[in-house]
N, C-alpha and C. Protein backbone atom coordinates (compact mmCIF):
# COMPACT_ATOMS: atom_id res chain seq x y z
N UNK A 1 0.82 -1.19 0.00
CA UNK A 1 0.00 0.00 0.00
C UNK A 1 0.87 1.26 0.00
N UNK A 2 1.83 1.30 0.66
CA UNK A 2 2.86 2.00 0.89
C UNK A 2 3.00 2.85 -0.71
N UNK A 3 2.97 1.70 -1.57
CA UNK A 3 4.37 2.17 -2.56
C UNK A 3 2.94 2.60 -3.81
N UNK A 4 1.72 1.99 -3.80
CA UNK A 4 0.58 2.69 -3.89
C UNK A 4 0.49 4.01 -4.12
N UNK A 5 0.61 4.57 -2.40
CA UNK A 5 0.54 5.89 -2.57
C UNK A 5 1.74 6.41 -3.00
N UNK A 6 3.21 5.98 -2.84
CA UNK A 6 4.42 7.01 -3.40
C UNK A 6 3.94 7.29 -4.59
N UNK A 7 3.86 6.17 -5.68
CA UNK A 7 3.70 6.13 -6.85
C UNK A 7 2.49 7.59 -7.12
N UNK A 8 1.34 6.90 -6.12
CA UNK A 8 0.22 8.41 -6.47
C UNK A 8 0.77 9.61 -6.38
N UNK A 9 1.50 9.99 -5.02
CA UNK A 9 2.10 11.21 -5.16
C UNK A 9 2.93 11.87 -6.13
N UNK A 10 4.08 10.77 -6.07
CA UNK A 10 5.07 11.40 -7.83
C UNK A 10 3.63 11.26 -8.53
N UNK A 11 3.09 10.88 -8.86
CA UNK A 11 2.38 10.89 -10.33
C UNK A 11 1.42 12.39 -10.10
N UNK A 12 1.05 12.95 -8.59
CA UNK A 12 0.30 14.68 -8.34
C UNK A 12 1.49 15.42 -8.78
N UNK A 13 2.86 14.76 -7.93
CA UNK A 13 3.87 15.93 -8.43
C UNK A 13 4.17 15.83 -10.08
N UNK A 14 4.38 15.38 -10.45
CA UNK A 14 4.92 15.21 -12.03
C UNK A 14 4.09 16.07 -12.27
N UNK A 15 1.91 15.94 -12.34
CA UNK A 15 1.11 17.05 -12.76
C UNK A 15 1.00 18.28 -12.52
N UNK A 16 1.34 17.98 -11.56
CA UNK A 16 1.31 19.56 -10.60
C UNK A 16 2.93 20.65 -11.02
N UNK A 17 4.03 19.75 -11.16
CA UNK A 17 5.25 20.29 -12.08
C UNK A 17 5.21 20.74 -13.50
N UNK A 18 4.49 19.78 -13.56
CA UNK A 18 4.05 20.25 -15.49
C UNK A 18 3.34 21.12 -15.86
N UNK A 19 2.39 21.91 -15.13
CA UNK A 19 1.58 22.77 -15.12
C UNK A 19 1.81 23.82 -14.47
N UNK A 20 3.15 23.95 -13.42
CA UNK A 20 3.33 25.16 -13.16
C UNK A 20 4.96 25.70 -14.27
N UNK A 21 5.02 24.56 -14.82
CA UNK A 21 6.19 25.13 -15.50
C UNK A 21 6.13 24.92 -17.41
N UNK A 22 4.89 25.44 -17.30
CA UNK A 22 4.35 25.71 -18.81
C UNK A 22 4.93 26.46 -19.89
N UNK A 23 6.25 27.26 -19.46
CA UNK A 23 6.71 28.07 -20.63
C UNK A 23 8.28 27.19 -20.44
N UNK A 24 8.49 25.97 -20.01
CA UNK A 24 9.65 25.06 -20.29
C UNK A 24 10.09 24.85 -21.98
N UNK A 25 11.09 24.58 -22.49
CA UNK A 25 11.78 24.24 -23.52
C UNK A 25 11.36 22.86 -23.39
N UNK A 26 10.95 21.90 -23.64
CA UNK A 26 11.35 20.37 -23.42
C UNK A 26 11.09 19.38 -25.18
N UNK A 27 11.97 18.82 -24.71
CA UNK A 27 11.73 17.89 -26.03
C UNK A 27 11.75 16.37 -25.50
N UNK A 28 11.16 15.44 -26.72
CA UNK A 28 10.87 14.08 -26.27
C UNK A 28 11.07 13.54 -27.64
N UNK A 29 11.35 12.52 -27.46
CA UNK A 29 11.75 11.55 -28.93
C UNK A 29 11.95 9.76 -28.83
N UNK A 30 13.28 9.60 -29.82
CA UNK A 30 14.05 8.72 -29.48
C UNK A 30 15.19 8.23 -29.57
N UNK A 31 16.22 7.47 -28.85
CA UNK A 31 17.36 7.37 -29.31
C UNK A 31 17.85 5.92 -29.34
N UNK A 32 18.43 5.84 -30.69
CA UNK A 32 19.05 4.70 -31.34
C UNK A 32 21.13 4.43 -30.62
N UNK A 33 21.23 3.41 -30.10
CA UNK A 33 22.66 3.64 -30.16
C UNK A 33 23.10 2.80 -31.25
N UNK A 34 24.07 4.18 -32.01
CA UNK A 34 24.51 3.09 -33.14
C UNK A 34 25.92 2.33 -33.27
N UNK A 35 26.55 2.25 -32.20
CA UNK A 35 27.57 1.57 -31.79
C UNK A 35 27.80 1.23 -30.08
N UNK A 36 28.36 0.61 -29.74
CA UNK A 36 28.74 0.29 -28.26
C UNK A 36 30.09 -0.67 -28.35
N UNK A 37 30.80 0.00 -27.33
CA UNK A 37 32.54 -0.40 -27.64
C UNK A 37 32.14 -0.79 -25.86
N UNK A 38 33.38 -1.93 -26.01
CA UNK A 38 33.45 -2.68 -24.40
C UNK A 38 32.17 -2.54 -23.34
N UNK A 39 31.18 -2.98 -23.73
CA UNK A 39 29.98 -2.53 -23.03
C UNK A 39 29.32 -4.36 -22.66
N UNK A 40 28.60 -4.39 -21.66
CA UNK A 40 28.82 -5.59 -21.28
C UNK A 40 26.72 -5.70 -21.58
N UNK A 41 26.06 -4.56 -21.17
CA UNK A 41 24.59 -4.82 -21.41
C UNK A 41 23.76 -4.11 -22.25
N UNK A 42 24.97 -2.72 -23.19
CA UNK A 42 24.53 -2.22 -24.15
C UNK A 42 24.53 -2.74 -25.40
N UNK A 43 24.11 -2.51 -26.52
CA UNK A 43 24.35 -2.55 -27.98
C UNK A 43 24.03 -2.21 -28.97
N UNK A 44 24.66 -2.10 -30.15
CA UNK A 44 24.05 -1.53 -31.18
C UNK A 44 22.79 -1.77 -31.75
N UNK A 45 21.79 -0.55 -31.51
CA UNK A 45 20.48 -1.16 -32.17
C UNK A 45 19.72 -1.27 -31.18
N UNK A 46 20.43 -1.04 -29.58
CA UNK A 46 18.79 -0.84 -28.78
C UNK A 46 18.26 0.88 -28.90
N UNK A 47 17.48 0.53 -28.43
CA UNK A 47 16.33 2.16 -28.95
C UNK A 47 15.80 2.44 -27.91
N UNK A 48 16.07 3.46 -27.49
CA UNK A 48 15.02 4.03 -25.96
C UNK A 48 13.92 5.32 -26.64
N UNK A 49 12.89 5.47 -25.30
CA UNK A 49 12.41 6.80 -25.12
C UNK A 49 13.60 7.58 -24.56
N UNK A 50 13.40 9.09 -24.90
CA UNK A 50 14.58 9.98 -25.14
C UNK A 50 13.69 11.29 -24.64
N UNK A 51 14.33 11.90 -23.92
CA UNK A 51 13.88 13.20 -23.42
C UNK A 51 15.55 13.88 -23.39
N UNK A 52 15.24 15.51 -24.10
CA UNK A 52 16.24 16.46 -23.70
C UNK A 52 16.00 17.78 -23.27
N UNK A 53 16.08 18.78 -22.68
CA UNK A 53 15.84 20.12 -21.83
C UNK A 53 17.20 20.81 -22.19
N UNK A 54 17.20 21.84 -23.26
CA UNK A 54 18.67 22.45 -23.08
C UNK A 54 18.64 23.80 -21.63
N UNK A 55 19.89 24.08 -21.73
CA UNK A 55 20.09 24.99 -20.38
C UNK A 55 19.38 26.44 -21.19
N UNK A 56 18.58 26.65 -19.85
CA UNK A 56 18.03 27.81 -19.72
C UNK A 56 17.47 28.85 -21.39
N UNK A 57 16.70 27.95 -22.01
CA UNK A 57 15.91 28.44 -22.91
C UNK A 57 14.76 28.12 -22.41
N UNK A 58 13.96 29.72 -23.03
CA UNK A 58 12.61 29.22 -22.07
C UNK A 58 12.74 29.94 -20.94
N UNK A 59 11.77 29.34 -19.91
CA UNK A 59 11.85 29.01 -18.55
C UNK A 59 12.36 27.96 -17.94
N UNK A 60 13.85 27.42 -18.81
CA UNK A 60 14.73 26.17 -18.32
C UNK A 60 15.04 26.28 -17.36
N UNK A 61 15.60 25.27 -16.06
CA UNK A 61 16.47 26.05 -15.44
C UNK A 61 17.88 25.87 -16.07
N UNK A 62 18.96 26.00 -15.14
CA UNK A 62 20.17 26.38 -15.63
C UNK A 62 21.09 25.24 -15.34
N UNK A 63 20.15 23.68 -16.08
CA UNK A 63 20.60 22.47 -16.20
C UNK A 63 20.10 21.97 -17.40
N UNK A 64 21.23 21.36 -18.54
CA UNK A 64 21.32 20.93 -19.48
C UNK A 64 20.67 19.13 -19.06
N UNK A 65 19.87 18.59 -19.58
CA UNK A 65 19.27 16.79 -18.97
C UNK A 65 19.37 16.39 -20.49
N UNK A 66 19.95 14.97 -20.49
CA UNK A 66 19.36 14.04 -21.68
C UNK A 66 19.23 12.94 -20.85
N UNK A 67 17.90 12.17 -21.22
CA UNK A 67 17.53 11.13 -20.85
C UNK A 67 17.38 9.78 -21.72
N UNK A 68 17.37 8.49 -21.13
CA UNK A 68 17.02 7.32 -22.24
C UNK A 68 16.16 6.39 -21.33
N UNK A 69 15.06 6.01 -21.70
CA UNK A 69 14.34 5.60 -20.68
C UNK A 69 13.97 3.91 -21.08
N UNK A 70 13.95 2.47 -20.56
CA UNK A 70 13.80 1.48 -21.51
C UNK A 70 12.74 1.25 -20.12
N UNK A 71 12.18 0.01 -20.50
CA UNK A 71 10.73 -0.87 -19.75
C UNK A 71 11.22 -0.86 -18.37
N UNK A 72 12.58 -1.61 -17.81
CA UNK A 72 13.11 -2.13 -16.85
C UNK A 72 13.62 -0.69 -16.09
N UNK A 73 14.00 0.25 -16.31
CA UNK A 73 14.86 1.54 -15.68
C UNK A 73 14.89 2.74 -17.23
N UNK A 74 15.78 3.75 -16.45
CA UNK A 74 15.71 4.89 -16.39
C UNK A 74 17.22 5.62 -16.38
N UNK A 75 17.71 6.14 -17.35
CA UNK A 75 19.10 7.15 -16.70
C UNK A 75 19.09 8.77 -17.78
N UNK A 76 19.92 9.71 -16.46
CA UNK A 76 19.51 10.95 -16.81
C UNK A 76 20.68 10.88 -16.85
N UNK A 77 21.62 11.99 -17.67
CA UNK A 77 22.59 12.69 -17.30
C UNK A 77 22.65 14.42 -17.38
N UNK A 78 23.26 15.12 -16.71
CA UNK A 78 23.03 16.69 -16.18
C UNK A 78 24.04 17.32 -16.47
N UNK A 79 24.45 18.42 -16.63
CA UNK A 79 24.87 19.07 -17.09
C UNK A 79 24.24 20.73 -16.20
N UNK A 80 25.15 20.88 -15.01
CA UNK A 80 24.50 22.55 -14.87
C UNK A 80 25.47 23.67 -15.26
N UNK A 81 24.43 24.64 -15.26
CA UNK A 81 25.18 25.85 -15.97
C UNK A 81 25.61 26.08 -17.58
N UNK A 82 25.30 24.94 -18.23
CA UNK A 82 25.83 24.92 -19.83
C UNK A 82 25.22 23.94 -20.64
N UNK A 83 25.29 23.92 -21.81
CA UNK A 83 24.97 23.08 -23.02
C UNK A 83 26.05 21.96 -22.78
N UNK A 84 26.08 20.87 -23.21
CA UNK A 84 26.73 19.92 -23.26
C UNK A 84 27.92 19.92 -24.87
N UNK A 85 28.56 20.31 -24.70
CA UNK A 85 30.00 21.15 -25.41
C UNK A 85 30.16 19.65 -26.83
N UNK A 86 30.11 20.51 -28.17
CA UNK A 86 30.09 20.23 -29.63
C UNK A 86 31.21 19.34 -29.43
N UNK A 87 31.56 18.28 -29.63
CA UNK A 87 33.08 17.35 -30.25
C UNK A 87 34.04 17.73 -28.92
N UNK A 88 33.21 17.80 -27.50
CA UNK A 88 34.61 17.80 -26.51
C UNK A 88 33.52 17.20 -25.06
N UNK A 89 34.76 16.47 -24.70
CA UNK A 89 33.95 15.42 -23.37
C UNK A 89 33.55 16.19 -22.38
N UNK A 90 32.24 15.89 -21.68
CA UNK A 90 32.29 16.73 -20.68
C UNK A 90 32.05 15.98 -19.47
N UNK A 91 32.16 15.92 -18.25
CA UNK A 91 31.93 15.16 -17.39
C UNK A 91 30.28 15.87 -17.21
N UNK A 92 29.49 14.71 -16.52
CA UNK A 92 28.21 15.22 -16.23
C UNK A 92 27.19 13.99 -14.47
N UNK A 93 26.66 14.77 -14.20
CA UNK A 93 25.98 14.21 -13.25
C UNK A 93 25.07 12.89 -14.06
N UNK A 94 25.33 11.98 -13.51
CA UNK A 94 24.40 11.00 -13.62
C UNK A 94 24.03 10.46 -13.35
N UNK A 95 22.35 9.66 -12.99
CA UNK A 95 21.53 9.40 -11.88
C UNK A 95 20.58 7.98 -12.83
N UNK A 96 20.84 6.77 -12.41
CA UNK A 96 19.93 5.88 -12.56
C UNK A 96 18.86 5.37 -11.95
N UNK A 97 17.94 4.71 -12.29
CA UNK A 97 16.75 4.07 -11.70
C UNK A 97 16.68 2.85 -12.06
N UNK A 98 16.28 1.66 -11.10
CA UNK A 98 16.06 0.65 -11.68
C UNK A 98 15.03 0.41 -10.76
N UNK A 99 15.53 -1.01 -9.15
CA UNK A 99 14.90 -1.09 -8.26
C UNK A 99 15.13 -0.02 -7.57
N UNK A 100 16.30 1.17 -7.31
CA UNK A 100 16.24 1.84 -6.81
C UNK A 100 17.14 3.24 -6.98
N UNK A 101 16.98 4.25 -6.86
CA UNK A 101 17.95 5.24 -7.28
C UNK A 101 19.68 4.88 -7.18
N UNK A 102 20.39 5.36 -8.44
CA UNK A 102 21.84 5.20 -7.86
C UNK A 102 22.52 6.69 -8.68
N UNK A 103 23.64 6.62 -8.34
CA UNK A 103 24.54 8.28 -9.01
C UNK A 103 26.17 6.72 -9.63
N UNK A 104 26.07 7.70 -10.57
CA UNK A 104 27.49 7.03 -11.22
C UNK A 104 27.83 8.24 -12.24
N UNK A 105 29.48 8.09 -12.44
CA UNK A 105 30.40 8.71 -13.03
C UNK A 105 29.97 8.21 -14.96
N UNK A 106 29.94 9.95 -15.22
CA UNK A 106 29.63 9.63 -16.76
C UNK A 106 30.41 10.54 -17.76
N UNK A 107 30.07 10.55 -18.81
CA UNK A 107 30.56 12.06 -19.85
C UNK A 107 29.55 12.00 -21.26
N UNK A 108 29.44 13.13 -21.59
CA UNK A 108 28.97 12.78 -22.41
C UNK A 108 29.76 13.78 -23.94
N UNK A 109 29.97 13.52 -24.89
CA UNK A 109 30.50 14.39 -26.05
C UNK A 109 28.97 14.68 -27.31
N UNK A 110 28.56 15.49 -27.90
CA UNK A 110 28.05 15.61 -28.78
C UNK A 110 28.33 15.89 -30.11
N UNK A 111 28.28 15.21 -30.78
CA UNK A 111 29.18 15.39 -31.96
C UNK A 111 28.81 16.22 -33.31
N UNK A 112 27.26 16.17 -32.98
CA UNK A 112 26.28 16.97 -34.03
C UNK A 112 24.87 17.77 -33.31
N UNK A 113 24.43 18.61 -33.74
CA UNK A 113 23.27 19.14 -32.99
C UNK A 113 22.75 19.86 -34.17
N UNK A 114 21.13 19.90 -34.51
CA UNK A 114 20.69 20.18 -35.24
C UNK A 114 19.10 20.97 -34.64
N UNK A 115 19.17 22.44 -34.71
CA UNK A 115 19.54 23.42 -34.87
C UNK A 115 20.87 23.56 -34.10
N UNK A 116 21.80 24.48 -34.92
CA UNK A 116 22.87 24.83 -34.04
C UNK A 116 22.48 25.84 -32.83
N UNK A 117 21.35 26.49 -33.16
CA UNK A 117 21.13 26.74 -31.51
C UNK A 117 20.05 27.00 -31.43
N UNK A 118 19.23 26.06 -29.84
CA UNK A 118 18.21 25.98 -29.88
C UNK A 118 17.31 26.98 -28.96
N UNK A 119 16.12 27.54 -29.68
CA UNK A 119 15.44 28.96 -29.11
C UNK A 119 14.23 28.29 -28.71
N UNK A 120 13.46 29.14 -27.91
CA UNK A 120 11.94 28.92 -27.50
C UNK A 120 11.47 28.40 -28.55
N UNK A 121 10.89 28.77 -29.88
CA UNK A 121 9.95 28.26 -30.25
C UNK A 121 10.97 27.25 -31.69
N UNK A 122 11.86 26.41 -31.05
CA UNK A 122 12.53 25.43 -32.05
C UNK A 122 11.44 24.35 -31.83
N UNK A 123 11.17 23.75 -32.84
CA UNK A 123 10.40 22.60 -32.94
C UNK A 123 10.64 21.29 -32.84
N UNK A 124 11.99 21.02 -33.49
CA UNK A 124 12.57 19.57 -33.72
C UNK A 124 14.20 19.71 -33.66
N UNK A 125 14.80 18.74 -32.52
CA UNK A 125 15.95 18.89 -32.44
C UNK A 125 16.61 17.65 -32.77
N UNK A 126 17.79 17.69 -33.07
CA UNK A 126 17.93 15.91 -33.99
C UNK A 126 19.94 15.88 -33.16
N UNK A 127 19.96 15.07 -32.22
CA UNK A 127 21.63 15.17 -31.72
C UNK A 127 22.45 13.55 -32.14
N UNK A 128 23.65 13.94 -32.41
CA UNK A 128 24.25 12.64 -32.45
C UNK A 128 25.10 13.04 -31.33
N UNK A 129 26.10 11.46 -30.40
CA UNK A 129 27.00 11.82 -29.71
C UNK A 129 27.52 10.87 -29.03
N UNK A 130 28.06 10.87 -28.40
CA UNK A 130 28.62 9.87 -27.32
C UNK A 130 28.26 9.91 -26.14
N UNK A 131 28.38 8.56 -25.49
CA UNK A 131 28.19 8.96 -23.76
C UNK A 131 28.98 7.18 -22.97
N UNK A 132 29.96 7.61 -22.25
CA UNK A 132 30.82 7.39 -21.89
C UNK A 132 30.70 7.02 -20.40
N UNK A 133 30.25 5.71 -20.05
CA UNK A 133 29.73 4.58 -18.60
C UNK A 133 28.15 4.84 -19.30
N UNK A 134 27.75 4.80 -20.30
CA UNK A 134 25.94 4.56 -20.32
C UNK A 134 25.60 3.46 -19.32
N UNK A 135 24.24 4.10 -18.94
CA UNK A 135 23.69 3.31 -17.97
C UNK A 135 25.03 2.65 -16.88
N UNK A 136 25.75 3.22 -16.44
CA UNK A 136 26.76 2.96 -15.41
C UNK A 136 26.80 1.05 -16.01
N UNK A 137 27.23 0.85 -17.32
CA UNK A 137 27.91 -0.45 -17.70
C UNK A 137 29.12 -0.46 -17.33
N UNK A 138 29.62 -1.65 -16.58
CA UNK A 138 30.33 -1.85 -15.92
C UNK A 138 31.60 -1.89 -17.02
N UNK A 139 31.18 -1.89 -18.26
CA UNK A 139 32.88 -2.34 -19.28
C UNK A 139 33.10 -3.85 -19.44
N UNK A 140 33.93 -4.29 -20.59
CA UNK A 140 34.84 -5.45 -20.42
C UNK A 140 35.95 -5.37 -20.63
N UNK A 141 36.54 -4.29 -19.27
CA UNK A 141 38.00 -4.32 -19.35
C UNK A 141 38.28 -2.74 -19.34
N UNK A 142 37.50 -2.39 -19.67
CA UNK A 142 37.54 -0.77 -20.65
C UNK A 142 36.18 0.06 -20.32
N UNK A 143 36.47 1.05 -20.10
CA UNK A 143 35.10 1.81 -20.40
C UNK A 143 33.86 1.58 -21.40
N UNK A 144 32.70 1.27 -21.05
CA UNK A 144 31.97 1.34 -22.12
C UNK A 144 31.61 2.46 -22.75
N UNK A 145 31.74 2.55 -24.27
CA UNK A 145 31.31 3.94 -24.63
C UNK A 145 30.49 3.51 -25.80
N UNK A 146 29.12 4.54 -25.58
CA UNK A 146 28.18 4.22 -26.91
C UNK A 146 28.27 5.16 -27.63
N UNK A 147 28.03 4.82 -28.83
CA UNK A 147 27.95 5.79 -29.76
C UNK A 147 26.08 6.16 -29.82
N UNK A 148 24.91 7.32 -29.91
CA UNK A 148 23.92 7.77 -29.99
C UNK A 148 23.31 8.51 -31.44
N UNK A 149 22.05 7.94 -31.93
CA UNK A 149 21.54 9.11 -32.37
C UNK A 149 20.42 9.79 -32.12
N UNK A 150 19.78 10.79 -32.16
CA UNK A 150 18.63 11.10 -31.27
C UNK A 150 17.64 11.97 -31.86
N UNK A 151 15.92 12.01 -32.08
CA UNK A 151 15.15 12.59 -32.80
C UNK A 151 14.73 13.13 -31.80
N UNK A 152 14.43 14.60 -31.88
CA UNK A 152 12.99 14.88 -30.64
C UNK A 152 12.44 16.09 -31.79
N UNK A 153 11.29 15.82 -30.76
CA UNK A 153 10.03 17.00 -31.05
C UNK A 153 9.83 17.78 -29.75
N UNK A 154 9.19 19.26 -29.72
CA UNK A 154 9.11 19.79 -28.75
C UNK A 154 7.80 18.99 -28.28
N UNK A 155 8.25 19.38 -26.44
CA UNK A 155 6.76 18.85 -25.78
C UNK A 155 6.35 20.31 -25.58
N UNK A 156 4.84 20.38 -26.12
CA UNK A 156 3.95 21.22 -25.16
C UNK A 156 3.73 20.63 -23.91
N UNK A 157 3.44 21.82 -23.07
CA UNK A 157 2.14 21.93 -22.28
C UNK A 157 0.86 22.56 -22.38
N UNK A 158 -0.38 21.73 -21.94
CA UNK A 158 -1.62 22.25 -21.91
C UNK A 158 -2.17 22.60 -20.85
């Protein structure tokens, strides 16, 4: 019953967030990885739901998020104060979900971004890039690093 109501509550807050923050930037899509080097549970060709928020367009706040979301879990990576930097690594906060919240060491590089820069009323943003421990994969031997490509559309709010 417990987990009943958590679930109810995140699900008031999520509505109750979404509706007070109606002039947000947000986009939603999907992303393909089209390579994975030393990766032990990634691979080429899985496909998530994809959410991205650039920094502070809009009523952003002043945290850059890309997300990949599959059936089983959930991982964000963050970025505050900046865009996540064209063809150069950046270290970034990153936060998984599965059975239960965890934080692990990530980076992510972007190698393409389409608009080169994105304003309030951009419609469709299209990124390729890297990201470097996805989903905190443990490696075989080596860092896992995937290679990404990524479609979004803006989300309204109503």
């Amino acid at each position: 019953m417990k987990v009943v109501a958590a679930i109810a509550s995140l699900a008031g807050l999520l509505v109750f967030t979404s509706l007070a923050q109606a002039d947000q930037v947000r986009f939603r899509g999907g992303m393909t990885l089209t390579d994975a080097q030393n990766c032990r549970s990634l691979f080429a060709g899985d496909t998530f739901t994809s959410a991205f928020r650039p920094v502070n367009v809009g009523d952003n706040p002043n945290v850059t998020s890309l997300s990949h979301l599959q059936e089983f879990g959930a991982d964000i990576y963050e970025l505050a104060g900046a865009n996540f930097l064209l063809k150069r690594w950046t270290r970034v906060d990153a936060h998984g979900l599965s059975n239960e919240h965890y934080e692990f060491a990530a980076a992510v590089k972007i190698t393409s971004q389409s608009p080169d820069v994105i304003k309030p009323d951009t419609k469709f943003v299209t990124l390729t890039g890297l990201i470097r421990n996805a989903a905190n994969d443990p490696g075989t031997g080596a860092d896992c690093v995937v290679a990404f490509r990524a479609a979004y559309f803006r989300r309204y709010e109503y």
